[in-house]
C-alpha atoms as a PDB file:
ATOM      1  CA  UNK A   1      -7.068  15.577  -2.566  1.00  0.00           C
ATOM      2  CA  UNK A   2     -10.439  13.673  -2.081  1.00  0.00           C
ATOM      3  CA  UNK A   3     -12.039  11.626  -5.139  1.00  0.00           C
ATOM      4  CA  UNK A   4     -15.287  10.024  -4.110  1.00  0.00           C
ATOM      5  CA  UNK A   5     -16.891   7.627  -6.385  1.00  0.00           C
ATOM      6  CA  UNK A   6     -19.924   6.187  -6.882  1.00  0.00           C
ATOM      7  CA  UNK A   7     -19.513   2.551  -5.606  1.00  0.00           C
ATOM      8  CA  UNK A   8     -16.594   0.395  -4.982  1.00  0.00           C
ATOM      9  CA  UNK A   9     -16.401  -0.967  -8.230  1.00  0.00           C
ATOM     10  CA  UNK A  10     -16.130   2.248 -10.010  1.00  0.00           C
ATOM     11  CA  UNK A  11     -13.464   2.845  -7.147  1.00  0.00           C
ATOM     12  CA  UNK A  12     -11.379  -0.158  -8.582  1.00  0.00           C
ATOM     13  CA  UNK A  13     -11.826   0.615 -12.125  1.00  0.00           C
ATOM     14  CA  UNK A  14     -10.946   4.403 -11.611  1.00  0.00           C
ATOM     15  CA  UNK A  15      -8.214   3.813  -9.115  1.00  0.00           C
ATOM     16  CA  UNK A  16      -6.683   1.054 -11.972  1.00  0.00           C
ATOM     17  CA  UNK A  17      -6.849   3.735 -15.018  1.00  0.00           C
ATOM     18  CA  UNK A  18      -4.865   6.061 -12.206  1.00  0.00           C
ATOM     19  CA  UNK A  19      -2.138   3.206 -11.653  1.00  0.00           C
ATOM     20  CA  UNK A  20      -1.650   2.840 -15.676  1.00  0.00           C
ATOM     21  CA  UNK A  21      -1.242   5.878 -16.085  1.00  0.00           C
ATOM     22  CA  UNK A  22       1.349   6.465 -13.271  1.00  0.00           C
ATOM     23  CA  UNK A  23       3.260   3.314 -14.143  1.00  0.00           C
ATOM     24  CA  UNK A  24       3.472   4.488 -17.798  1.00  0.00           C
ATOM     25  CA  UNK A  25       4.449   8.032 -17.312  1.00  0.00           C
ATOM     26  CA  UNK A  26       7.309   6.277 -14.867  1.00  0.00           C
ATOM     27  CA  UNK A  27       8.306   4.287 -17.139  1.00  0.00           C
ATOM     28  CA  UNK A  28       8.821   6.964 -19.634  1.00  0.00           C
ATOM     29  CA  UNK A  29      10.599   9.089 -17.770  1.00  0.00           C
ATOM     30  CA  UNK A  30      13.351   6.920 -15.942  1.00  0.00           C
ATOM     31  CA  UNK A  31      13.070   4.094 -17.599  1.00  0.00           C
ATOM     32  CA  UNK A  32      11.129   1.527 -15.084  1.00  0.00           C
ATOM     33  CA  UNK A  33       8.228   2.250 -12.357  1.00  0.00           C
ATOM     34  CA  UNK A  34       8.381   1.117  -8.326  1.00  0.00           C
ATOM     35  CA  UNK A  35       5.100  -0.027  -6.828  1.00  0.00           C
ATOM     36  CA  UNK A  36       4.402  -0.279  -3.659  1.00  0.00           C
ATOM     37  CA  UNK A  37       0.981  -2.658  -3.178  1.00  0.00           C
ATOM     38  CA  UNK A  38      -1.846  -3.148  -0.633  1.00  0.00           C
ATOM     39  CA  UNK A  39      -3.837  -5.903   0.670  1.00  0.00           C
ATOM     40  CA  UNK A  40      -6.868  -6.203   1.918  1.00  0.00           C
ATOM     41  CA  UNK A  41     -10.384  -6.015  -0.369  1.00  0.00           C
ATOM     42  CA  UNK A  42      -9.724  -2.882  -2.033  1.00  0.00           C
ATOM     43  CA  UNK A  43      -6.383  -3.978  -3.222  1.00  0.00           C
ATOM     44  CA  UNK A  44      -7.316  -6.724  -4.372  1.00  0.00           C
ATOM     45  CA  UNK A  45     -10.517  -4.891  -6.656  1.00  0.00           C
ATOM     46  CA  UNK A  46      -8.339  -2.717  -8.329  1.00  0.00           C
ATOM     47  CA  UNK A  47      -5.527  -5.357  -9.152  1.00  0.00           C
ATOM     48  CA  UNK A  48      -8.356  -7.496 -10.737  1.00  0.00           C
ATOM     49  CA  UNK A  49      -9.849  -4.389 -12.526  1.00  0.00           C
ATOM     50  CA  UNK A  50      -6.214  -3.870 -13.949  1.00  0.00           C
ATOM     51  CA  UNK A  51      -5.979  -7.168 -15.289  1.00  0.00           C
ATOM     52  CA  UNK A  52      -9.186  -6.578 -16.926  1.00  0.00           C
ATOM     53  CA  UNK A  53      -8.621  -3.849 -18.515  1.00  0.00           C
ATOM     54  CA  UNK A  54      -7.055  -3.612 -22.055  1.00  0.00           C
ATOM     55  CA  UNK A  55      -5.132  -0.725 -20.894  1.00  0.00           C
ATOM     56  CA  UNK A  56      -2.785  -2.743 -18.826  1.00  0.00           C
ATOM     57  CA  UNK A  57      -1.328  -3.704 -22.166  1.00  0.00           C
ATOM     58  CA  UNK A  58       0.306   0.068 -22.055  1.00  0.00           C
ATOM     59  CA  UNK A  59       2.833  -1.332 -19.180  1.00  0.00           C
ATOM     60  CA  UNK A  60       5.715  -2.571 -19.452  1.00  0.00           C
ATOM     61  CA  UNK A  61       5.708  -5.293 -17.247  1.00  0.00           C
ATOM     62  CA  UNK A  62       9.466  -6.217 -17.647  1.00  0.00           C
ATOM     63  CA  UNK A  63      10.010  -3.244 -16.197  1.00  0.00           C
ATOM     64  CA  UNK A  64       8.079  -2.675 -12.998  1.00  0.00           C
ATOM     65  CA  UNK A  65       9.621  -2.949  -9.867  1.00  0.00           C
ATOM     66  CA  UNK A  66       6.589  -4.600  -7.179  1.00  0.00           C
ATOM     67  CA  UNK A  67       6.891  -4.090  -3.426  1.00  0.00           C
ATOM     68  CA  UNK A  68       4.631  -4.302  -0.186  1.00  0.00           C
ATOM     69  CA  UNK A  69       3.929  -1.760   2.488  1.00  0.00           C
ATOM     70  CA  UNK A  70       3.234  -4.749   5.280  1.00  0.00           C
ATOM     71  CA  UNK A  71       3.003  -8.414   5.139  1.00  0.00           C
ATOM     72  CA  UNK A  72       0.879 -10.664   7.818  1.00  0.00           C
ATOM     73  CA  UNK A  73       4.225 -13.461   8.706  1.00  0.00           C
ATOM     74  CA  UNK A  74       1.993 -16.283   7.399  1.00  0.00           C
ATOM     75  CA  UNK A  75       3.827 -19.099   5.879  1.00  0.00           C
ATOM     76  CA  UNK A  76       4.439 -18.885   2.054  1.00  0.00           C
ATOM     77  CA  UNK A  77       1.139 -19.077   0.078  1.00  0.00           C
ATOM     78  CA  UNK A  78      -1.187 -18.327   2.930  1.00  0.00           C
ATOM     79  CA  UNK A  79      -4.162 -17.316   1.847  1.00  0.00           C
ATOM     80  CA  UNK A  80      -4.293 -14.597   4.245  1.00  0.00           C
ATOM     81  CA  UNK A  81      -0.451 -12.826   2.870  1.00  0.00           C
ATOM     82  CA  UNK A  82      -1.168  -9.866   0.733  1.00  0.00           C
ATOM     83  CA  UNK A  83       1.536 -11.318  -1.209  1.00  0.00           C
ATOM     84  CA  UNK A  84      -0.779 -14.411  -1.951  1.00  0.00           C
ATOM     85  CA  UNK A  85      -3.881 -12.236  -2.838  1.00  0.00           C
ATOM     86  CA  UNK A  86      -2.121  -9.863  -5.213  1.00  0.00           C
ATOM     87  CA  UNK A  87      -0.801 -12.869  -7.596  1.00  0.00           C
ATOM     88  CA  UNK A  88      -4.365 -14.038  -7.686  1.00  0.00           C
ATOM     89  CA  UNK A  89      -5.395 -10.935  -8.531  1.00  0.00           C
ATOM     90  CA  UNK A  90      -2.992  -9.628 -11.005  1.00  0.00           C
ATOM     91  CA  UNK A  91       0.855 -10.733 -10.525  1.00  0.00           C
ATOM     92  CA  UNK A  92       0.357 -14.296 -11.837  1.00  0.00           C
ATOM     93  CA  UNK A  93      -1.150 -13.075 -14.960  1.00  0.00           C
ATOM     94  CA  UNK A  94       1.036 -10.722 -16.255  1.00  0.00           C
ATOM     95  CA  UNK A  95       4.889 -10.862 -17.891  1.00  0.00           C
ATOM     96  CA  UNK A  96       6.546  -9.281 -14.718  1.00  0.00           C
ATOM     97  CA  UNK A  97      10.000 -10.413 -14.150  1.00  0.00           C
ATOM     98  CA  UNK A  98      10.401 -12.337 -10.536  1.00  0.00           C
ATOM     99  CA  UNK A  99      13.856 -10.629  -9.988  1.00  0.00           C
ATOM    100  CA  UNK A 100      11.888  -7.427  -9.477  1.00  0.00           C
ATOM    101  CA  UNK A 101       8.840  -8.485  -7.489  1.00  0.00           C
ATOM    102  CA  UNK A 102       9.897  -8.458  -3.620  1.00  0.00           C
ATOM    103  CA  UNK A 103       7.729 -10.248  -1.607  1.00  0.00           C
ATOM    104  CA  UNK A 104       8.467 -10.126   2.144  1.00  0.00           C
ATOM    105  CA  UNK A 105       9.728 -12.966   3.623  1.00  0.00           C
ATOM    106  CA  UNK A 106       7.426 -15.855   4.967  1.00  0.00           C
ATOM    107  CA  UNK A 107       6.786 -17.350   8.394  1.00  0.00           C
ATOM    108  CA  UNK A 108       8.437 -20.545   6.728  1.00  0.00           C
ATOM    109  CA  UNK A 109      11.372 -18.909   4.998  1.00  0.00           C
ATOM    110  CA  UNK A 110      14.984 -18.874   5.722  1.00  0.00           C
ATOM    111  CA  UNK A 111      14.523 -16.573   9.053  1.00  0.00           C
ATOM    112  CA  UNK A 112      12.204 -18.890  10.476  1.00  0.00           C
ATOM    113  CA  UNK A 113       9.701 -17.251  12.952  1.00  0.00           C
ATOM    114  CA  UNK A 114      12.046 -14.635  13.857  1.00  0.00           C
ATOM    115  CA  UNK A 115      10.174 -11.414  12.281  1.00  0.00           C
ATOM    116  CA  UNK A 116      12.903  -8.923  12.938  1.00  0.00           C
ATOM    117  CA  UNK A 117      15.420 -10.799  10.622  1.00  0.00           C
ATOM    118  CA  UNK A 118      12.420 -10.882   8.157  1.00  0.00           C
ATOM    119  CA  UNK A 119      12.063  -7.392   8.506  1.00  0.00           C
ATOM    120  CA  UNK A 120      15.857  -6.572   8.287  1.00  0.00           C
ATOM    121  CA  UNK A 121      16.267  -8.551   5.354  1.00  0.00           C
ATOM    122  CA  UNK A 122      13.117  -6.300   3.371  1.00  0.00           C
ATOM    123  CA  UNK A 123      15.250  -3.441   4.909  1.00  0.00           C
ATOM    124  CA  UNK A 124      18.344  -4.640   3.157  1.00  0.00           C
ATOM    125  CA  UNK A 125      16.751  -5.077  -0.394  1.00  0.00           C
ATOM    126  CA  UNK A 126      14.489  -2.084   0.008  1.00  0.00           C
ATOM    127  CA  UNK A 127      18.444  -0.144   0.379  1.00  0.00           C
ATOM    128  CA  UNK A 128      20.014  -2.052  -2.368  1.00  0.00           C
ATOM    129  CA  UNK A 129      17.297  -1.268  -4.809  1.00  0.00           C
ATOM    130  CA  UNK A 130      17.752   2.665  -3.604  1.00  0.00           C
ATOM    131  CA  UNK A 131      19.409   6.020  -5.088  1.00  0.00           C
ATOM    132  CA  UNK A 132      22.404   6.736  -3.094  1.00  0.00           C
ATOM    133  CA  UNK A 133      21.764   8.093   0.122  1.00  0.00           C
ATOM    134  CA  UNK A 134      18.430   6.692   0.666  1.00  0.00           C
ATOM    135  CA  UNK A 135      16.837   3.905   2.667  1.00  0.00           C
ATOM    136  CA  UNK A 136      14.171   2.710  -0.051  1.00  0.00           C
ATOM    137  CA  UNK A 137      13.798   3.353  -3.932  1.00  0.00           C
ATOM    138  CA  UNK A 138      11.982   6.275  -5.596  1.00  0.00           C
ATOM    139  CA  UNK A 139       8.523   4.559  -5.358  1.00  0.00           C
ATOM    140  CA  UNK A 140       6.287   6.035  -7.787  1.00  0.00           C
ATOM    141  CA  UNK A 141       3.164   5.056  -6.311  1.00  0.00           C
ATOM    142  CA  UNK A 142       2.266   3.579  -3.072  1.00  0.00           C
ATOM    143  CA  UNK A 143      -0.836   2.264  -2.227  1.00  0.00           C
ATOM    144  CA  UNK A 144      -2.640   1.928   1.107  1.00  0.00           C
ATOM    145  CA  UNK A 145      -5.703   0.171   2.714  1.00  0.00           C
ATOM    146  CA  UNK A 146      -7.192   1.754   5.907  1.00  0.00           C
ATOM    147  CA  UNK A 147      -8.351  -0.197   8.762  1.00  0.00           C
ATOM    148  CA  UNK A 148     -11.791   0.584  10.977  1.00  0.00           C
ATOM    149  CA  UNK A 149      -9.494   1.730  13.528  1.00  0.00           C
ATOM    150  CA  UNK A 150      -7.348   4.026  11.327  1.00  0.00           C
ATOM    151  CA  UNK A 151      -4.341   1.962  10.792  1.00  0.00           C
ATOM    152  CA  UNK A 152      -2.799   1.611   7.863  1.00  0.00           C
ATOM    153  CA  UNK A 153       0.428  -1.008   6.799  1.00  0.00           C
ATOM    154  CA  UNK A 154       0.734  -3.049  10.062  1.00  0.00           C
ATOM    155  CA  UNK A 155       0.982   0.359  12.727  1.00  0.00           C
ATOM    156  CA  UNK A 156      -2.076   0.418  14.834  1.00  0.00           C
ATOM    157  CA  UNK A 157      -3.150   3.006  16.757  1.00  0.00           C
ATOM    158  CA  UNK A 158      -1.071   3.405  19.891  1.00  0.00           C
ATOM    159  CA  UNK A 159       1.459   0.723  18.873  1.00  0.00           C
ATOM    160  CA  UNK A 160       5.005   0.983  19.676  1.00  0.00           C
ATOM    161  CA  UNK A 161       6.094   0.594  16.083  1.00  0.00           C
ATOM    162  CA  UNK A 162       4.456   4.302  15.700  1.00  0.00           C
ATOM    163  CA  UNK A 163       7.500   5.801  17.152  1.00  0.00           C
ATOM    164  CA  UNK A 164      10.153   3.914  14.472  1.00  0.00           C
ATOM    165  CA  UNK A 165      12.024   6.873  12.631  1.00  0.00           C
ATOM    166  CA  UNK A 166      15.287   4.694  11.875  1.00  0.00           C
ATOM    167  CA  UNK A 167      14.767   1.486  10.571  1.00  0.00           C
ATOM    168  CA  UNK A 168      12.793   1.448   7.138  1.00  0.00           C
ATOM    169  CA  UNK A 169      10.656  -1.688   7.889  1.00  0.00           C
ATOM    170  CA  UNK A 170      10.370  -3.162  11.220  1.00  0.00           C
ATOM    171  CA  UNK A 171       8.996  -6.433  12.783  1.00  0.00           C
ATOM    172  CA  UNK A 172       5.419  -5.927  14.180  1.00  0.00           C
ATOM    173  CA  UNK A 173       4.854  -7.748  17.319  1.00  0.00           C
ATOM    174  CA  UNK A 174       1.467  -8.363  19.315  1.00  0.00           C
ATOM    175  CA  UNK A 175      -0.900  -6.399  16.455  1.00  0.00           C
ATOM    176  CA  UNK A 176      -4.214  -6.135  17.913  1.00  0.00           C
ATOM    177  CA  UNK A 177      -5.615  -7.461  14.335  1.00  0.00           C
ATOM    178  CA  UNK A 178      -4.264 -11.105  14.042  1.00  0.00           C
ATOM    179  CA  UNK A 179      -2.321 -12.475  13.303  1.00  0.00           C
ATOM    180  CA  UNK A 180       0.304 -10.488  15.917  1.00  0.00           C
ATOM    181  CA  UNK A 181       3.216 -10.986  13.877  1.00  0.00           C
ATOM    182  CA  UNK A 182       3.735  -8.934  10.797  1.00  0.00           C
ATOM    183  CA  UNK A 183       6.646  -6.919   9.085  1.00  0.00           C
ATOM    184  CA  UNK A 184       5.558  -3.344   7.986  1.00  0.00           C
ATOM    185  CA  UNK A 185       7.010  -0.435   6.411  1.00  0.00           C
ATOM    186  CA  UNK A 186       7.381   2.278   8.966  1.00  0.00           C
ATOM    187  CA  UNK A 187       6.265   5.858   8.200  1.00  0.00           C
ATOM    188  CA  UNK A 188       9.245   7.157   6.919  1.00  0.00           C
ATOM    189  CA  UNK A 189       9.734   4.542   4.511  1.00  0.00           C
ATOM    190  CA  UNK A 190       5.857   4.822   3.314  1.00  0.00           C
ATOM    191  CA  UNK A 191       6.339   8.722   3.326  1.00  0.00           C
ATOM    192  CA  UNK A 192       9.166   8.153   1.047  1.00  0.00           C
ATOM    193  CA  UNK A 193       6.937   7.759  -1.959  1.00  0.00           C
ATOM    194  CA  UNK A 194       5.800  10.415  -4.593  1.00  0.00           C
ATOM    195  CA  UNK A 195       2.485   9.833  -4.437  1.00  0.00           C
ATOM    196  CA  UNK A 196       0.449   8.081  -1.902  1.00  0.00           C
ATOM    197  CA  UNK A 197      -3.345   7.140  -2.175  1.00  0.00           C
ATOM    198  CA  UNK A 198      -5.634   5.749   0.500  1.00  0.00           C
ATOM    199  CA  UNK A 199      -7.737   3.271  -0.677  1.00  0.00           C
ATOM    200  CA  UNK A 200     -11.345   2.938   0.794  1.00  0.00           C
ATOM    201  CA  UNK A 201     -14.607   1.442   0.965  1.00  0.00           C
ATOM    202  CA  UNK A 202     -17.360   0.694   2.377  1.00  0.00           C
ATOM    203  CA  UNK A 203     -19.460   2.210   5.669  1.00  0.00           C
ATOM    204  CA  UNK A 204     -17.286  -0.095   7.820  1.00  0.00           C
ATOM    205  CA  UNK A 205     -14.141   2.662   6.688  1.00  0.00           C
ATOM    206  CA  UNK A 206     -15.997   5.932   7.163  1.00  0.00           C
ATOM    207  CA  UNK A 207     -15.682   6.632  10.840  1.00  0.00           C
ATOM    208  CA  UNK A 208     -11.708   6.234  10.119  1.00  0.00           C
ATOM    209  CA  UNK A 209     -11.356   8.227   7.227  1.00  0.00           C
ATOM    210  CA  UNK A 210     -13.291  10.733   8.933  1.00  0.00           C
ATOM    211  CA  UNK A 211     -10.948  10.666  11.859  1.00  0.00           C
ATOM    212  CA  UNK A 212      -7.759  10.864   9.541  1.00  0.00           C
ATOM    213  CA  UNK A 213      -8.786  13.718   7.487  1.00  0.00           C
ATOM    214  CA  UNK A 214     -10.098  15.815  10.703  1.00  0.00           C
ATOM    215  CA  UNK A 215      -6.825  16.657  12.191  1.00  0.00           C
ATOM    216  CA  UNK A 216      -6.331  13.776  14.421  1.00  0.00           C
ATOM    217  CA  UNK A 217      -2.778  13.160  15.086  1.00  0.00           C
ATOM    218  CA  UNK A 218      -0.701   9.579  13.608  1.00  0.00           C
ATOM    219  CA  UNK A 219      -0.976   8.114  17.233  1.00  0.00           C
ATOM    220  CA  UNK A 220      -4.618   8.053  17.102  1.00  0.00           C
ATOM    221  CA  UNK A 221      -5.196   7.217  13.634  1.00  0.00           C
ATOM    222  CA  UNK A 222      -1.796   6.183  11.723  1.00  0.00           C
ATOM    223  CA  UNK A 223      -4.041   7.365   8.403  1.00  0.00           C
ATOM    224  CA  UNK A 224      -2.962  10.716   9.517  1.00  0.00           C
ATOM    225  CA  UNK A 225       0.434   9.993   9.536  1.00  0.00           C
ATOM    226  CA  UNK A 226       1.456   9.427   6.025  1.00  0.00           C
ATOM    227  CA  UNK A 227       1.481  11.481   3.027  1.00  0.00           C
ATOM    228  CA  UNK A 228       3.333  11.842  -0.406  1.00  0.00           C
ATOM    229  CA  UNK A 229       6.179  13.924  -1.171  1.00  0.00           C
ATOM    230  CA  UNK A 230       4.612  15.054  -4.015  1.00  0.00           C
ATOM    231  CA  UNK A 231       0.691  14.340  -3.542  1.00  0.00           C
ATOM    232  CA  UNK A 232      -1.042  12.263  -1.443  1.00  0.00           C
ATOM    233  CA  UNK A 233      -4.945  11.646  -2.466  1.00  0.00           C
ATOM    234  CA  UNK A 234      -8.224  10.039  -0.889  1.00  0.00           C
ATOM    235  CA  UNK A 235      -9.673   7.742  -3.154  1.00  0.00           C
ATOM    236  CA  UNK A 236     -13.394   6.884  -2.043  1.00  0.00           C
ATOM    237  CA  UNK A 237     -16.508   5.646  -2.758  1.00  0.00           C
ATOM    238  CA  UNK A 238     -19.459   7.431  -1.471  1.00  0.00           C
ATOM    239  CA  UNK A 239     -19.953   5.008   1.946  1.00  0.00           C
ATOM    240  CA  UNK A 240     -16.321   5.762   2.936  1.00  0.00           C
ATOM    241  CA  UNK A 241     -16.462   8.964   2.537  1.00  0.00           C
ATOM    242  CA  UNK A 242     -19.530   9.914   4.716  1.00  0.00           C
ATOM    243  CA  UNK A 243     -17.552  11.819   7.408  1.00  0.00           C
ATOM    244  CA  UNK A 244     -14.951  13.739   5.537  1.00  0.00           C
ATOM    245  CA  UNK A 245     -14.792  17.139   5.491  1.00  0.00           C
ATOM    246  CA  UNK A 246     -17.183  18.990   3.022  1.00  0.00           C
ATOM    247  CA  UNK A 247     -14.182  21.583   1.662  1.00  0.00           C
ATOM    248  CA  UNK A 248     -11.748  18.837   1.216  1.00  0.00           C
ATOM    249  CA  UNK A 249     -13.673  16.664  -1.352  1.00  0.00           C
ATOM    250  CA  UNK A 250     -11.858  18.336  -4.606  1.00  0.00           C
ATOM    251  CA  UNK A 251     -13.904  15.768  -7.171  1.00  0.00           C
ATOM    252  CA  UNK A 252     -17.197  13.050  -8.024  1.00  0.00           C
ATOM    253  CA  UNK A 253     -17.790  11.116 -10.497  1.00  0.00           C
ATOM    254  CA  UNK A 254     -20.835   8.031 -10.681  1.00  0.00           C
END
């Protein structure tokens, strides 16, 4: 599904109603919610929305388990680690317990610069927090950016880490978007979730979400790639969505 909105900020502010919803109806049903975040802008604008909206006092923030799709290997408290944006936004705000917020290791944690032991450690507590059988928990939600070039995560079009279908996150080396190292879910892992919504705004976007929603295939634009196991929706505002498919846009709203 396709939701364009007016602007960004109504983007934010719709897309944060969505996530208290989702988070409460998780919650109700099994007891806790899993998360999976995004950086960039648009992560950051509905994570500020959230917090401040008297809605978020619905959640039970005790109970909500936080991840990350893809990390830039930054040292701890970079401004530039999604991890760093989202407590600015939101996470620093609100009653969450640290014990269930997983951040993905830093450039100046215990692995050092070694990104693959980052990643293998996020693969390790993405398996312990899992159902039997699995790889990763039962996220509920996971939310993704999408870059000018189609990528989503940290896998770029044409990358190597495209073709990953065992390990659940994986050390990025040499991304064309610095900085070259990062640790990223791979698609199974983000395909693992429920539901899955893109993210977008601006003009900057449109060319991309164009490309994903035309039939292009996940080498050319990883967008493409990744969808929910239950739904998997477009949420837009109206510069972003300039070159998607007429048919597919199910619903606007100002």
């Amino acid at each position: 599904m396709v939701v364009v909105h007016h602007d960004k900020r109504v983007l934010a502010d719709a897309a944060a109603a969505r996530l208290v919803t989702a988070i409460v109806d998780a919650q109700s049903s099994r007891g806790e919610a899993d998360v999976v975040l995004t950086g960039g802008s648009m992560g950051s604008a509905v994570l500020v929305s959230l917090g401040h909206s008297a809605a978020k006092d619905a959640i039970d923030w005790r109970r909500l388990n936080v991840w990350w799709g893809d990390e830039r290997f930054l040292p701890a408290g970079d401004p530039e680690r999604n991890e760093t944006q989202s407590r600015l936004a939101l996470l620093d705000t609100v009653p969450l317990d640290p014990a269930r917020v997983h951040a993905m290791p830093a450039a100046d944690g215990p692995y050092g610069l070694d990104v693959d032991k980052a990643a293998a450690h996020y693969a390790e507590e993405l398996a312990a927090a899992a159902p039997r059988g699995r790889d990763v928990p039962e996220f509920d939600v996971l939310m993704l950016g999408v870059g000018p070039d189609a990528h989503v995560a940290s896998l770029f079009p044409e990358h190597p880490a495209l073709h990953e279908r065992e390990a659940s996150v994986i050390g990025v080396h040499g991304a064309p978007k610095p900085p070259p190292l990062r640790v990223s879910m791979t698609f199974p892992s983000l395909c693992a979730a429920r539901d899955v919504w893109f993210l977008v705004s601006g003009a900057a976007k449109a060319g991309a979400v164009g490309l994903a929603l035309s039939g292009a295939g996940e080498l050319q634009a990883p967008a493409a790639g990744v969808s929910g196991l239950r739904s998997t929706t477009w949420l837009l505002d109206q510069d972003a969505a300039t070159y998607v498919p007429k048919p597919l846009i199910r619903l606007a709203s100002r």
